[in-house]
N, C-alpha and C. Protein backbone atom coordinates (compact mmCIF):
# COMPACT_ATOMS: atom_id res chain seq x y z
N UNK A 1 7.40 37.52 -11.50
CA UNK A 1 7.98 38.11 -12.73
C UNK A 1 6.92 38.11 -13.83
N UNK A 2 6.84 38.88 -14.55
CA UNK A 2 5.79 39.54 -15.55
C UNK A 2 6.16 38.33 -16.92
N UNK A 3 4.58 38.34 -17.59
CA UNK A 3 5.43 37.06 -18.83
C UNK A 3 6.13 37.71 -19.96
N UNK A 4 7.46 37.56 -20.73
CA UNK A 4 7.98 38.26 -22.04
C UNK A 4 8.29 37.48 -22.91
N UNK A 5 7.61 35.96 -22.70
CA UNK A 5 7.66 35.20 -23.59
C UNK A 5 6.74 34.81 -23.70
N UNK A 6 5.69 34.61 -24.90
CA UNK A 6 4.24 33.66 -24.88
C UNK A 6 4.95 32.34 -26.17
N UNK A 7 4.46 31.13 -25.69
CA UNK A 7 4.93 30.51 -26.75
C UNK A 7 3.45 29.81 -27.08
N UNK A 8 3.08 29.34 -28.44
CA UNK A 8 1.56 29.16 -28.76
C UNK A 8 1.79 27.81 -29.18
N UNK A 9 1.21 26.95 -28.91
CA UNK A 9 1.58 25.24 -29.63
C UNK A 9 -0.30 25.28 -30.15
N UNK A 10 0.13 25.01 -31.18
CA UNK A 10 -1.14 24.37 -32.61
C UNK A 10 -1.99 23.35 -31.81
N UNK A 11 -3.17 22.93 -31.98
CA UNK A 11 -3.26 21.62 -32.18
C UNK A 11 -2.95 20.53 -33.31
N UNK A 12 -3.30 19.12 -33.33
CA UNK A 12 -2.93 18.51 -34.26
C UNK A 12 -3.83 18.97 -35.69
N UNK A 13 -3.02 18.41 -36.66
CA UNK A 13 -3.41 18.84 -38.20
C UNK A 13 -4.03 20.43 -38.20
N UNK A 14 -2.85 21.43 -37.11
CA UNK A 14 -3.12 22.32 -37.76
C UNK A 14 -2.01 23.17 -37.55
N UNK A 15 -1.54 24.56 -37.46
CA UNK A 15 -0.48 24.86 -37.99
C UNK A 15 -0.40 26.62 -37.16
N UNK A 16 0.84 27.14 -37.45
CA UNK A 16 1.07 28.94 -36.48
C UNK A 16 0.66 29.74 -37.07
N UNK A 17 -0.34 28.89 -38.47
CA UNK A 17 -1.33 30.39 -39.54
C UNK A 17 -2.75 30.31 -38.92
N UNK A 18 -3.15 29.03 -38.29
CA UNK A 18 -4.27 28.89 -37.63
C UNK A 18 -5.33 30.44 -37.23
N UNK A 19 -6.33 30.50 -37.55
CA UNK A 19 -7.18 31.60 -37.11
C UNK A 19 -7.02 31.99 -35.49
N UNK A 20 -6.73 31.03 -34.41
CA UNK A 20 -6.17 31.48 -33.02
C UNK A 20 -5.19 31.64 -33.36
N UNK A 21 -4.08 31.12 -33.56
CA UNK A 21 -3.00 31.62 -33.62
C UNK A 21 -2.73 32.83 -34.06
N UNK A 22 -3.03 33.35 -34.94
CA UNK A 22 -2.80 34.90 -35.53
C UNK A 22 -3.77 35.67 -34.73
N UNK A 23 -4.54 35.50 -34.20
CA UNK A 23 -5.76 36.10 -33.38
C UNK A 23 -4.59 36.70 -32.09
N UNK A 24 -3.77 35.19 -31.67
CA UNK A 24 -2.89 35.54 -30.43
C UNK A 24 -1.93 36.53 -30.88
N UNK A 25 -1.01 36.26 -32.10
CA UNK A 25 0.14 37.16 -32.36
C UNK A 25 -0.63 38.47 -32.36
N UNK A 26 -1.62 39.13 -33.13
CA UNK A 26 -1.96 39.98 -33.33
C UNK A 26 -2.25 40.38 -32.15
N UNK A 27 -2.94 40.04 -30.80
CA UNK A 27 -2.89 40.38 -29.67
C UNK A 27 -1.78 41.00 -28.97
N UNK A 28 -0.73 40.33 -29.11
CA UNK A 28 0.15 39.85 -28.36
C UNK A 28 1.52 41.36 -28.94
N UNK A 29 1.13 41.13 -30.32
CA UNK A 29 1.67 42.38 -30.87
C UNK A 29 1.13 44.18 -30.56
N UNK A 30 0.28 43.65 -30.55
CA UNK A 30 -0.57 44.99 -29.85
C UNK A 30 -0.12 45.76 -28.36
N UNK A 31 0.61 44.75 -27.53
CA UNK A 31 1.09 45.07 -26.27
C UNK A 31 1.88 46.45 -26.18
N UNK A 32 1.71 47.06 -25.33
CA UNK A 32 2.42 48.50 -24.98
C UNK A 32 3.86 48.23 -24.91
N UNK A 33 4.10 46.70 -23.55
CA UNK A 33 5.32 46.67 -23.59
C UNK A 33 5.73 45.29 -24.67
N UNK A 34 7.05 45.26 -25.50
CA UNK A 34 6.69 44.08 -26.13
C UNK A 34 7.20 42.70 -25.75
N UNK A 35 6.84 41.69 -26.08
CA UNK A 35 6.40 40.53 -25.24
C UNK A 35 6.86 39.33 -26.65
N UNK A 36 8.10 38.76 -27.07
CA UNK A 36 8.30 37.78 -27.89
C UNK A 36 7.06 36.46 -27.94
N UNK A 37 6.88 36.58 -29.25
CA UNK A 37 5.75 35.32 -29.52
C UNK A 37 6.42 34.38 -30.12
N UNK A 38 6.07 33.16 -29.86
CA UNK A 38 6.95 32.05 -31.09
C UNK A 38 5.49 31.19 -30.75
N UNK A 39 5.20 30.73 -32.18
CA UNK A 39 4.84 30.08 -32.61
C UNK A 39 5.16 28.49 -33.42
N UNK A 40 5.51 27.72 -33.07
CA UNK A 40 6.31 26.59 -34.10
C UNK A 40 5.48 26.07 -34.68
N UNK A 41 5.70 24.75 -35.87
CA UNK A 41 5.12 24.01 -36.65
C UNK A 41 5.22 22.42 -35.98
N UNK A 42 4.34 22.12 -35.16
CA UNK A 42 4.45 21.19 -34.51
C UNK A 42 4.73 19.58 -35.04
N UNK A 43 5.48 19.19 -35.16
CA UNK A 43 5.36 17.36 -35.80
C UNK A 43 4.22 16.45 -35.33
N UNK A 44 3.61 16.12 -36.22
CA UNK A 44 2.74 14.95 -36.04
C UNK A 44 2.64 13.78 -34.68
N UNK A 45 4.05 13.09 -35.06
CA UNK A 45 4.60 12.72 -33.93
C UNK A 45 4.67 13.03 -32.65
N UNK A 46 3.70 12.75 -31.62
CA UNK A 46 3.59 13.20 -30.20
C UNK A 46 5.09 13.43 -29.45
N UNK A 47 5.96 12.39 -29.71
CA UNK A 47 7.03 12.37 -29.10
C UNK A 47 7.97 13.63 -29.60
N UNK A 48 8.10 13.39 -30.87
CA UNK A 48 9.02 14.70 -32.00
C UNK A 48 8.59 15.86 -31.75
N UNK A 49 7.15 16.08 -31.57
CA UNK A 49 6.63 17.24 -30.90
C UNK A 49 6.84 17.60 -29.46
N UNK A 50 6.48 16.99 -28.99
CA UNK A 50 7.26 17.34 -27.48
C UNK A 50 8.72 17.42 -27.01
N UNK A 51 9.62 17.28 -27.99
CA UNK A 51 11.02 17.22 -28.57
C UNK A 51 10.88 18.50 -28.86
N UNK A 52 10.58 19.28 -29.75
CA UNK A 52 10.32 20.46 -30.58
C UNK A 52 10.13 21.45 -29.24
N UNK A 53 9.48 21.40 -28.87
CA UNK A 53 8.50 22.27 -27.36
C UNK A 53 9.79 22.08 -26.55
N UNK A 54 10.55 20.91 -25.80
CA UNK A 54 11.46 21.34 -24.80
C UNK A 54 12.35 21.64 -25.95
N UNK A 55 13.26 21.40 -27.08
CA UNK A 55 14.45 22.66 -27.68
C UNK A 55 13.98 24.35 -27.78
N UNK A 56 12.58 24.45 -27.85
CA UNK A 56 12.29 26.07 -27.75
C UNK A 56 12.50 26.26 -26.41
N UNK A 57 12.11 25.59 -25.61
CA UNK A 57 12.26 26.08 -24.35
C UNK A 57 13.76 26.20 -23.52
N UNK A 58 14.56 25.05 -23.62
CA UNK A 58 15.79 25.08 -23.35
C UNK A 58 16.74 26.22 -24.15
N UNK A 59 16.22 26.61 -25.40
CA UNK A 59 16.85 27.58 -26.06
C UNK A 59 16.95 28.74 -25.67
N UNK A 60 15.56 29.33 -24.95
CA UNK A 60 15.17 30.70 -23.89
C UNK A 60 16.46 30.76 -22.98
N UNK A 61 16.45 32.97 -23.12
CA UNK A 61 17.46 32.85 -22.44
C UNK A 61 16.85 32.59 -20.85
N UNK A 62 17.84 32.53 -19.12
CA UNK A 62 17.27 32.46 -18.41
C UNK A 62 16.12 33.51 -18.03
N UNK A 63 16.21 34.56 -18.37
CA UNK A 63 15.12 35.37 -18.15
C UNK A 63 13.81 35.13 -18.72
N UNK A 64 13.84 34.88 -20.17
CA UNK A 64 13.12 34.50 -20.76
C UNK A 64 12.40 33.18 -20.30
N UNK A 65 12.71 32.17 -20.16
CA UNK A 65 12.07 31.15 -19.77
C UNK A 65 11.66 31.37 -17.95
N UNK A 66 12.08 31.88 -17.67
CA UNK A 66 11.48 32.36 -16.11
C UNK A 66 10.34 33.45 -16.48
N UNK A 67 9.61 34.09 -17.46
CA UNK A 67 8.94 34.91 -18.03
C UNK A 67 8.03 34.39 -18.93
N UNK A 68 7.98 32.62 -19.30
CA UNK A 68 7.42 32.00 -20.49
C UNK A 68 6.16 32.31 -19.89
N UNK A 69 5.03 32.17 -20.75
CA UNK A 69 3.65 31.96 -20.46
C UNK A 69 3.35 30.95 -21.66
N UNK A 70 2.27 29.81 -21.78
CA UNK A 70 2.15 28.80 -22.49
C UNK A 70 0.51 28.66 -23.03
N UNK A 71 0.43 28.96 -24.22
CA UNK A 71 -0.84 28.80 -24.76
C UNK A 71 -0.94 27.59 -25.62
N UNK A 72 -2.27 27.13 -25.02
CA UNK A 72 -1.95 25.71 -26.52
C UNK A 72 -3.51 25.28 -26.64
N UNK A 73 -3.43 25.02 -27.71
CA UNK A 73 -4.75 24.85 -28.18
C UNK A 73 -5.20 23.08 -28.64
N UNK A 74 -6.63 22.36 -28.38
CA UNK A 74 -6.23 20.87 -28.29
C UNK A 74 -5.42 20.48 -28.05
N UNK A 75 -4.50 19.34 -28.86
CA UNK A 75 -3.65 18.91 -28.77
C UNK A 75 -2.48 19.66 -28.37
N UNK A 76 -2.57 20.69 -28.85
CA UNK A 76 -1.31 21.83 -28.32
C UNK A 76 -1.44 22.46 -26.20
N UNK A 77 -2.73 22.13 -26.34
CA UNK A 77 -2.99 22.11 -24.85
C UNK A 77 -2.68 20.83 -23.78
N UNK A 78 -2.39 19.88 -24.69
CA UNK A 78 -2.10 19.16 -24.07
C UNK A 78 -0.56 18.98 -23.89
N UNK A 79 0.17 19.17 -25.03
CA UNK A 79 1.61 19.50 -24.75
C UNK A 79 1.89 20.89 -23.73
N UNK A 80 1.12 21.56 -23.65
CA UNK A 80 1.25 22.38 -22.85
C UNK A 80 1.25 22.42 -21.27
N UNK A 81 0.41 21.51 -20.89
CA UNK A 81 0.37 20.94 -19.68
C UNK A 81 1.28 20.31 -19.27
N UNK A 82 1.99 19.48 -20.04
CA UNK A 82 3.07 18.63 -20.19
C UNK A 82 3.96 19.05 -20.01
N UNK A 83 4.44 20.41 -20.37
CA UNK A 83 5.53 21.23 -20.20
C UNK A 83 5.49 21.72 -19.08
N UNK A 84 4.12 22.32 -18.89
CA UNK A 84 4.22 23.39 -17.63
C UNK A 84 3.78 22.55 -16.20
N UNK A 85 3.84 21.08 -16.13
CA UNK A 85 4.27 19.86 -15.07
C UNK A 85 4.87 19.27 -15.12
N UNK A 86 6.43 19.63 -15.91
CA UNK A 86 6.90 19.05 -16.38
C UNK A 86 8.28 20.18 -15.41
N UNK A 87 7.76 21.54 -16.21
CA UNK A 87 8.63 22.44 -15.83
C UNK A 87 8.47 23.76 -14.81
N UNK A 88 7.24 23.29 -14.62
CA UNK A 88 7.12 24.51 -13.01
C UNK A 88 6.68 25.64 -13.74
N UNK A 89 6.14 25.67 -15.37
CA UNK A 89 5.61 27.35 -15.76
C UNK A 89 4.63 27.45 -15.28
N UNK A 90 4.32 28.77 -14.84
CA UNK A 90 3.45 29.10 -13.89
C UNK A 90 2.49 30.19 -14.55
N UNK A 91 2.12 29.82 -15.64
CA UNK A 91 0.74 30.53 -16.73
C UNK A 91 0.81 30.32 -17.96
N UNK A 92 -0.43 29.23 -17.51
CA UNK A 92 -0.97 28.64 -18.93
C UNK A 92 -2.31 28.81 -18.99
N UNK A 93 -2.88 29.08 -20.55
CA UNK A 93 -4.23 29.18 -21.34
C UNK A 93 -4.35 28.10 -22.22
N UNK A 94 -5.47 27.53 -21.81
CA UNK A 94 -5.59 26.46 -22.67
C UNK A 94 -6.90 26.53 -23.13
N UNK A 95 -7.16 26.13 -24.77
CA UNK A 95 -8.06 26.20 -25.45
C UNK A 95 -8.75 24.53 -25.37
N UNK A 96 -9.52 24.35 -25.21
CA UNK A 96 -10.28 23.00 -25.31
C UNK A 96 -8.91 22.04 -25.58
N UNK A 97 -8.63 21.77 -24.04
CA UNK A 97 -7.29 20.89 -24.33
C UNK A 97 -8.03 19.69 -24.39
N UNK A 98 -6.66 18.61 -25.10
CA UNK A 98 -7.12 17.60 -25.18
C UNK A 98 -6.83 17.11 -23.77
N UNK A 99 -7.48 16.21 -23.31
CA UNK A 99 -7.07 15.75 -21.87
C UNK A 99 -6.88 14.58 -21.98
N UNK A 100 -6.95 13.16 -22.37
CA UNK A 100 -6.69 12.04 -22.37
C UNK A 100 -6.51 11.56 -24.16
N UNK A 101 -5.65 12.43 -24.70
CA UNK A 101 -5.72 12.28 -26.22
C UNK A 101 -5.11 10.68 -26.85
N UNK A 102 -4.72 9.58 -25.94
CA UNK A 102 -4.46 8.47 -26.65
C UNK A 102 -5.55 7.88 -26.66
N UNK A 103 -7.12 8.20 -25.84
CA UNK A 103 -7.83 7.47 -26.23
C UNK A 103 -8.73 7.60 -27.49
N UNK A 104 -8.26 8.99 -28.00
CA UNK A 104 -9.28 9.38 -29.32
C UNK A 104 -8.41 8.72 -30.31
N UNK A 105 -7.08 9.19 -30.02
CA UNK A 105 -5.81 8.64 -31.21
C UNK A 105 -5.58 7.62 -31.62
N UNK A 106 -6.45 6.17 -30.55
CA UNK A 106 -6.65 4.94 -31.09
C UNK A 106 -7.65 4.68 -32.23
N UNK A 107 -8.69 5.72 -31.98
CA UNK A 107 -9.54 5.62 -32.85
C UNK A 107 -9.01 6.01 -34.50
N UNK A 108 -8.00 6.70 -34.36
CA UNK A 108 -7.40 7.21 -35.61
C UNK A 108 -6.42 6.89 -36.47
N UNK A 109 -5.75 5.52 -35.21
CA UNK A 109 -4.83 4.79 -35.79
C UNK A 109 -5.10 4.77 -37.66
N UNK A 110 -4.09 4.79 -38.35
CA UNK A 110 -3.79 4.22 -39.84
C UNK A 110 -5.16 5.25 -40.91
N UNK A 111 -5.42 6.40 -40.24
CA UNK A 111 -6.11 7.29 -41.08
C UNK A 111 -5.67 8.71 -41.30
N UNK A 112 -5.82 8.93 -42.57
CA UNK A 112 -5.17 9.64 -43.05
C UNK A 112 -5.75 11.26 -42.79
N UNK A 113 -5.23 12.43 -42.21
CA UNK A 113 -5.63 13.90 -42.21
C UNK A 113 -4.89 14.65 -43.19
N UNK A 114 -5.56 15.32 -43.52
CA UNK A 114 -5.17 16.43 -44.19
C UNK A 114 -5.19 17.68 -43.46
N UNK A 115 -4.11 18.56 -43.63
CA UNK A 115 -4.04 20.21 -43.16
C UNK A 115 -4.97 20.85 -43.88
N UNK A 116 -5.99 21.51 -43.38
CA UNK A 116 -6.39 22.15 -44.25
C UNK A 116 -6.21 23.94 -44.29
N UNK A 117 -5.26 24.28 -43.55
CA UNK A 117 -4.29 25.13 -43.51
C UNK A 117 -3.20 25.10 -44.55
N UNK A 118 -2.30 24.23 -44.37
CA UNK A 118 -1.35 24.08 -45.46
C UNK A 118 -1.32 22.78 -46.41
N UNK A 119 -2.37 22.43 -46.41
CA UNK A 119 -2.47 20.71 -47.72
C UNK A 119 -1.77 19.83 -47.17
N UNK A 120 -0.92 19.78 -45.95
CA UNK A 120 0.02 18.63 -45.73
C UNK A 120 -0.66 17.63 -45.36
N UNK A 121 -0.12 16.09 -45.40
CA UNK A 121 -1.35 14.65 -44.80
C UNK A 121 -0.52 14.15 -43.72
N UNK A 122 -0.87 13.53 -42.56
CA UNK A 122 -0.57 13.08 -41.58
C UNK A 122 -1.22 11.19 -41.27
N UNK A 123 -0.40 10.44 -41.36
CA UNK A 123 -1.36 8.88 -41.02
C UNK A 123 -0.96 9.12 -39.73
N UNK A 124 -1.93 8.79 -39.04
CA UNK A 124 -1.90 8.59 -36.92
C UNK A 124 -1.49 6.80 -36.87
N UNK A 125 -0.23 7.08 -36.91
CA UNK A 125 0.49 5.47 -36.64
C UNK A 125 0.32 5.18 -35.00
N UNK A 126 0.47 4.09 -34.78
CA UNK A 126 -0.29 3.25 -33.63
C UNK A 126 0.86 3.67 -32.84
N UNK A 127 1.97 4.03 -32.93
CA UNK A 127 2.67 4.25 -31.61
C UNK A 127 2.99 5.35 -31.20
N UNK A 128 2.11 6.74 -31.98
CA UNK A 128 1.79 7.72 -31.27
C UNK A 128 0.66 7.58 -29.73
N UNK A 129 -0.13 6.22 -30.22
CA UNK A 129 -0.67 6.36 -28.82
C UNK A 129 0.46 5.83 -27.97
N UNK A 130 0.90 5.28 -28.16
CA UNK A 130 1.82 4.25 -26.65
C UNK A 130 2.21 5.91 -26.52
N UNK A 131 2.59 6.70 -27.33
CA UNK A 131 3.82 7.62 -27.15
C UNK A 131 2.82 8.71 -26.19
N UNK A 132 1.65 9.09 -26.40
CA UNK A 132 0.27 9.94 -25.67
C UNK A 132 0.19 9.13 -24.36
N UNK A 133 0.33 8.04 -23.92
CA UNK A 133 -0.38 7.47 -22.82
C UNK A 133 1.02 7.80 -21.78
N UNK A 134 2.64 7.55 -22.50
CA UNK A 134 3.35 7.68 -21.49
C UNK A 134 4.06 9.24 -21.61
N UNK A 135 3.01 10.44 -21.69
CA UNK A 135 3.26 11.39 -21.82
C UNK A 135 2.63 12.34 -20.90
N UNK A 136 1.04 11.62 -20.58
CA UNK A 136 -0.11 12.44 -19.89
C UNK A 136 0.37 12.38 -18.73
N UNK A 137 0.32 13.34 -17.99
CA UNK A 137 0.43 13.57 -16.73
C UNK A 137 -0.39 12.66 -15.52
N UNK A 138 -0.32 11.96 -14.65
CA UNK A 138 -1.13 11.81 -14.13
C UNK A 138 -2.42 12.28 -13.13
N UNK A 139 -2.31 13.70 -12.62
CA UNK A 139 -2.59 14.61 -12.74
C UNK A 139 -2.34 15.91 -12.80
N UNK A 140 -2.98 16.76 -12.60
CA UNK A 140 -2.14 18.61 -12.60
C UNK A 140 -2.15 19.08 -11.34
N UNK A 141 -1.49 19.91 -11.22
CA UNK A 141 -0.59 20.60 -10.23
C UNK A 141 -0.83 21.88 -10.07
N UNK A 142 -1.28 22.75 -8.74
CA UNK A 142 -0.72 24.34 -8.92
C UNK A 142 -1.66 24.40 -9.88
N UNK A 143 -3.49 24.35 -9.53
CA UNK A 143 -4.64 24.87 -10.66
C UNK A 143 -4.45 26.40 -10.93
N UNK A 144 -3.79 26.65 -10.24
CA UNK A 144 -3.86 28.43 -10.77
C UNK A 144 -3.41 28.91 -11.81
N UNK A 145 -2.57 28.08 -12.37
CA UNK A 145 -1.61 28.57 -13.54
C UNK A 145 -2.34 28.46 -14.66
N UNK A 146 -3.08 27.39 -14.49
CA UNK A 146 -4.25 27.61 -15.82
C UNK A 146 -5.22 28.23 -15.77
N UNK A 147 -6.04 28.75 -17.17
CA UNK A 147 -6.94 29.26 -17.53
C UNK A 147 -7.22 28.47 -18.43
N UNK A 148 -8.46 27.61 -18.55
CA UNK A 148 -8.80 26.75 -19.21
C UNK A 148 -10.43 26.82 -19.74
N UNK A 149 -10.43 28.04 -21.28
CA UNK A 149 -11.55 27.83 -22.21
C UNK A 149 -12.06 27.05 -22.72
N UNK A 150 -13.10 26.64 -22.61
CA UNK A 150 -13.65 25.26 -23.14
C UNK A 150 -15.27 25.82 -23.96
N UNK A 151 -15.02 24.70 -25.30
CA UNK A 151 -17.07 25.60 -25.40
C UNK A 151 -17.87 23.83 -25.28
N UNK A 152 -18.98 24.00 -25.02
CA UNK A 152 -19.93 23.02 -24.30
C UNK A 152 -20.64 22.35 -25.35
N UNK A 153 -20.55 22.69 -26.56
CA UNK A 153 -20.89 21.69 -27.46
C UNK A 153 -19.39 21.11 -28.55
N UNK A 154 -18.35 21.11 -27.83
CA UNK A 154 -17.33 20.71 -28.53
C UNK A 154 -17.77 19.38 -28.91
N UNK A 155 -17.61 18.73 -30.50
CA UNK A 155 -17.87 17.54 -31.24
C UNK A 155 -16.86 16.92 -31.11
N UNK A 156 -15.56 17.19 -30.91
CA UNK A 156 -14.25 16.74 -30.91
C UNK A 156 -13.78 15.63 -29.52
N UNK A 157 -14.10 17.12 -28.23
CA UNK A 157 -14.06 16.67 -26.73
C UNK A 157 -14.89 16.98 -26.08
N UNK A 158 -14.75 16.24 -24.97
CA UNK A 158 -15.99 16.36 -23.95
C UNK A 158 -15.18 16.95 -22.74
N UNK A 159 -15.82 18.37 -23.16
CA UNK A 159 -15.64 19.33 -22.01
C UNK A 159 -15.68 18.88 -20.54
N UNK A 160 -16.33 17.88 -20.26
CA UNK A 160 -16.41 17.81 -18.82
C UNK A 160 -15.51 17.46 -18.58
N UNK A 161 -14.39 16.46 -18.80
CA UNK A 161 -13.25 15.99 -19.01
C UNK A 161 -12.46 17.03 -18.43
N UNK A 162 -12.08 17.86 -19.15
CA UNK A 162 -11.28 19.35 -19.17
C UNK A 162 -11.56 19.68 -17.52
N UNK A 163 -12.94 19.90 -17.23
CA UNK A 163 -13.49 20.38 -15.74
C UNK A 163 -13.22 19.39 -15.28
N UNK A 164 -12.91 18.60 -14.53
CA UNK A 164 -12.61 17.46 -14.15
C UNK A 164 -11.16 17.66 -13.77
N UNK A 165 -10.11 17.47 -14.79
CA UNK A 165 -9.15 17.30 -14.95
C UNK A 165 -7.84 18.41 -14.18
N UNK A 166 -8.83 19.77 -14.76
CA UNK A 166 -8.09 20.77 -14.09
C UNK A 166 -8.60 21.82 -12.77
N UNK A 167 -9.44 20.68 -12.14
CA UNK A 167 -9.98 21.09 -11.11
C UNK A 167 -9.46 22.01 -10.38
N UNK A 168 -9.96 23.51 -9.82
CA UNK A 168 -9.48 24.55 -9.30
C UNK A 168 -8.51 25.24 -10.28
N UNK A 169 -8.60 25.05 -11.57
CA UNK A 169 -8.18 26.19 -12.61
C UNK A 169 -9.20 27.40 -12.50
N UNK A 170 -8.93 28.20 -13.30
CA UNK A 170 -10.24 29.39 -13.98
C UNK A 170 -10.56 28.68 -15.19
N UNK A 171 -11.68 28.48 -14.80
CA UNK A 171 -12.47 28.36 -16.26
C UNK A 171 -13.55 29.13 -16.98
N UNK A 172 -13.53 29.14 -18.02
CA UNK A 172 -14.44 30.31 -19.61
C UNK A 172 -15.03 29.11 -20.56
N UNK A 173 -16.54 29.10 -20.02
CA UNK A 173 -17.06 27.96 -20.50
C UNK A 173 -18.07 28.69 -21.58
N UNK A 174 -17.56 28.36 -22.97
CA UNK A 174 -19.08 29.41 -24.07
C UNK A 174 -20.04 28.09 -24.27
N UNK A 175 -21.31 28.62 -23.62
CA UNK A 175 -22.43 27.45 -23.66
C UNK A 175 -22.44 26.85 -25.07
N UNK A 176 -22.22 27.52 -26.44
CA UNK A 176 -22.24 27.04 -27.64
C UNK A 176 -21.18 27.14 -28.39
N UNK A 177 -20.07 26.87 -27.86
CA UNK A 177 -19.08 26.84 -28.41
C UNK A 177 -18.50 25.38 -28.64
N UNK A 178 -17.79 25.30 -29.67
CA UNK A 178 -17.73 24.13 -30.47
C UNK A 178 -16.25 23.82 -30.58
N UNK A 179 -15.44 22.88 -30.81
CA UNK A 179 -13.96 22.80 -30.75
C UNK A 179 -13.36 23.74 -31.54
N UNK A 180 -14.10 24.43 -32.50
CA UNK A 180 -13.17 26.34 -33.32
C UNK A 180 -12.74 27.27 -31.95
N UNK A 181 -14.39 27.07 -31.23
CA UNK A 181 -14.37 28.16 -30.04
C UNK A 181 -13.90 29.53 -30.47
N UNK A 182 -14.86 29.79 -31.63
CA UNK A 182 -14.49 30.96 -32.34
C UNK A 182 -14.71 32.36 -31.49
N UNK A 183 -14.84 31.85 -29.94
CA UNK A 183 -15.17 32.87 -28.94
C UNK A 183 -13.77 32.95 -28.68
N UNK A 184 -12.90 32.43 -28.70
CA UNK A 184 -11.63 32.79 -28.03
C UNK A 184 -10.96 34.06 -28.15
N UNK A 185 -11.57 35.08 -29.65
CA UNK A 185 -11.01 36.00 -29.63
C UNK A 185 -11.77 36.51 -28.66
N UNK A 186 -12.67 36.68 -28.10
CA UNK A 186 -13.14 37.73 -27.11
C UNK A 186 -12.77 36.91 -26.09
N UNK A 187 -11.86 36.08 -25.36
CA UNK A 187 -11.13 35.81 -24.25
C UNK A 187 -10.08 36.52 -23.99
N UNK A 188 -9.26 36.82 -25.39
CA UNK A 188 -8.00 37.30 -25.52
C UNK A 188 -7.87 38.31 -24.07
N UNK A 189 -8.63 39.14 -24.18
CA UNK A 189 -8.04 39.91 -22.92
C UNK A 189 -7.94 39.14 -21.70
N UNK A 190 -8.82 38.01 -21.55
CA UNK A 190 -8.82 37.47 -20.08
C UNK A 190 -7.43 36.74 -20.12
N UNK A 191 -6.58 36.58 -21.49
CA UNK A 191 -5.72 35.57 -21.79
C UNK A 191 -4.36 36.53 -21.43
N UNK A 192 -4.47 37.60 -21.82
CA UNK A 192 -3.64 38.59 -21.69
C UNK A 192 -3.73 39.11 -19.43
N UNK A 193 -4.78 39.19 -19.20
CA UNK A 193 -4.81 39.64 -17.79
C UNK A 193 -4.39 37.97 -17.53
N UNK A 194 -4.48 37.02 -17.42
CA UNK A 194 -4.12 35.83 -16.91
C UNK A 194 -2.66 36.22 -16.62
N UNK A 195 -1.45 36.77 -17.94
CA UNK A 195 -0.60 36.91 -18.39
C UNK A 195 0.02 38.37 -17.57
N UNK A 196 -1.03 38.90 -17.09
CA UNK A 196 -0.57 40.20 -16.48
C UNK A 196 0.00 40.83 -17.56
N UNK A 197 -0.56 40.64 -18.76
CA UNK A 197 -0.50 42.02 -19.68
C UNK A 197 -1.63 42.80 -20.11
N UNK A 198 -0.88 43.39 -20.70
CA UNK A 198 -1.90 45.15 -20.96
C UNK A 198 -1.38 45.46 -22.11
């Protein structure tokens, strides 16, 4: 079945105005046939967020969620995985997911982010990691469903990780691409053929 739902999850401290994100809608809007986008405002909270992600999804009608396709970007790639081994979706794009994100999130415990999208602040309280460690998958499933962009000088993550992790995915590796991966708009089409759209 063809995808008529794309749903896009943020990464952390950032938001569905994000420069990918509108990169995707605007894609996604462009389609001949049309194809519902939702975008949400993800909670801080690993758990509340992944709360957020299954009510969109349980909300789909059955067609619709037999039609989802799942884009997520960092942290949003990592809820994404989560979902789609969680729930059998069978096409996902992932932007420099995070792959083992409670071990960075310790580092972040009790510090404060700012959006710099929308000004909002976020403290990374210590039991978002417990809440990241009993969330990660232990591994992935069915590499085909992903498409997994990564750029090779990401400061954030270490790409090899990603290769590793989703062994026998497709992968779009930009030798100088950095955790923006401001190459992703010129993936879009590979993101869209992943998607079997046009």
């Amino acid at each position: 079945m063809s995808i008529n739902t794309v749903l896009y999850l943020h990464g952390f401290n950032s938001s569905p105005d994000s420069f990918k994100a509108q990169a995707t809608r605007h894609a996604i809007e462009g389609l001949s046939t049309p194809v519902n986008f939702i975008a949400p405002q993800l909670d801080a909270e690993p758990a509340t967020a992944m709360a957020q992600i299954d009510a969109i999804i349980d909300g789909l009608s059955e067609e619709e969620a037999r039609g989802l396709g799942l884009i997520g970007s960092s942290m949003g790639g990592f809820y994404a995985t989560c979902a789609a081994e969680q729930r059998g979706i069978k096409s996902v794009a992932l932007i420099n997911p995070a792959v083992h994100p409670a071990v960075f999130a310790r580092e972040w415990v009790d510090q404060t982010h700012v959006n710099e999208t929308n000004g909002s602040q976020v403290v990374v309280e210590a039991h978002f990691v417990d809440q990241l460690r009993e969330m990660e998958p232990a591994q992935t499933t069915a590499p085909e469903r992903y498409l997994v962009m990564l750029g090779a000088v990401d400061e954030v993550l270490d790409y090899r990780q990603a290769l590793a992790y989703y062994q026998g995915a497709t992968f779009k590796v930009d030798p100088e691409g950095d955790h923006a991966l401001e190459s992703y708009v010129g993936e879009l089409p590979n993101v869209l053929a992943h998607f079997h759209l046009s």
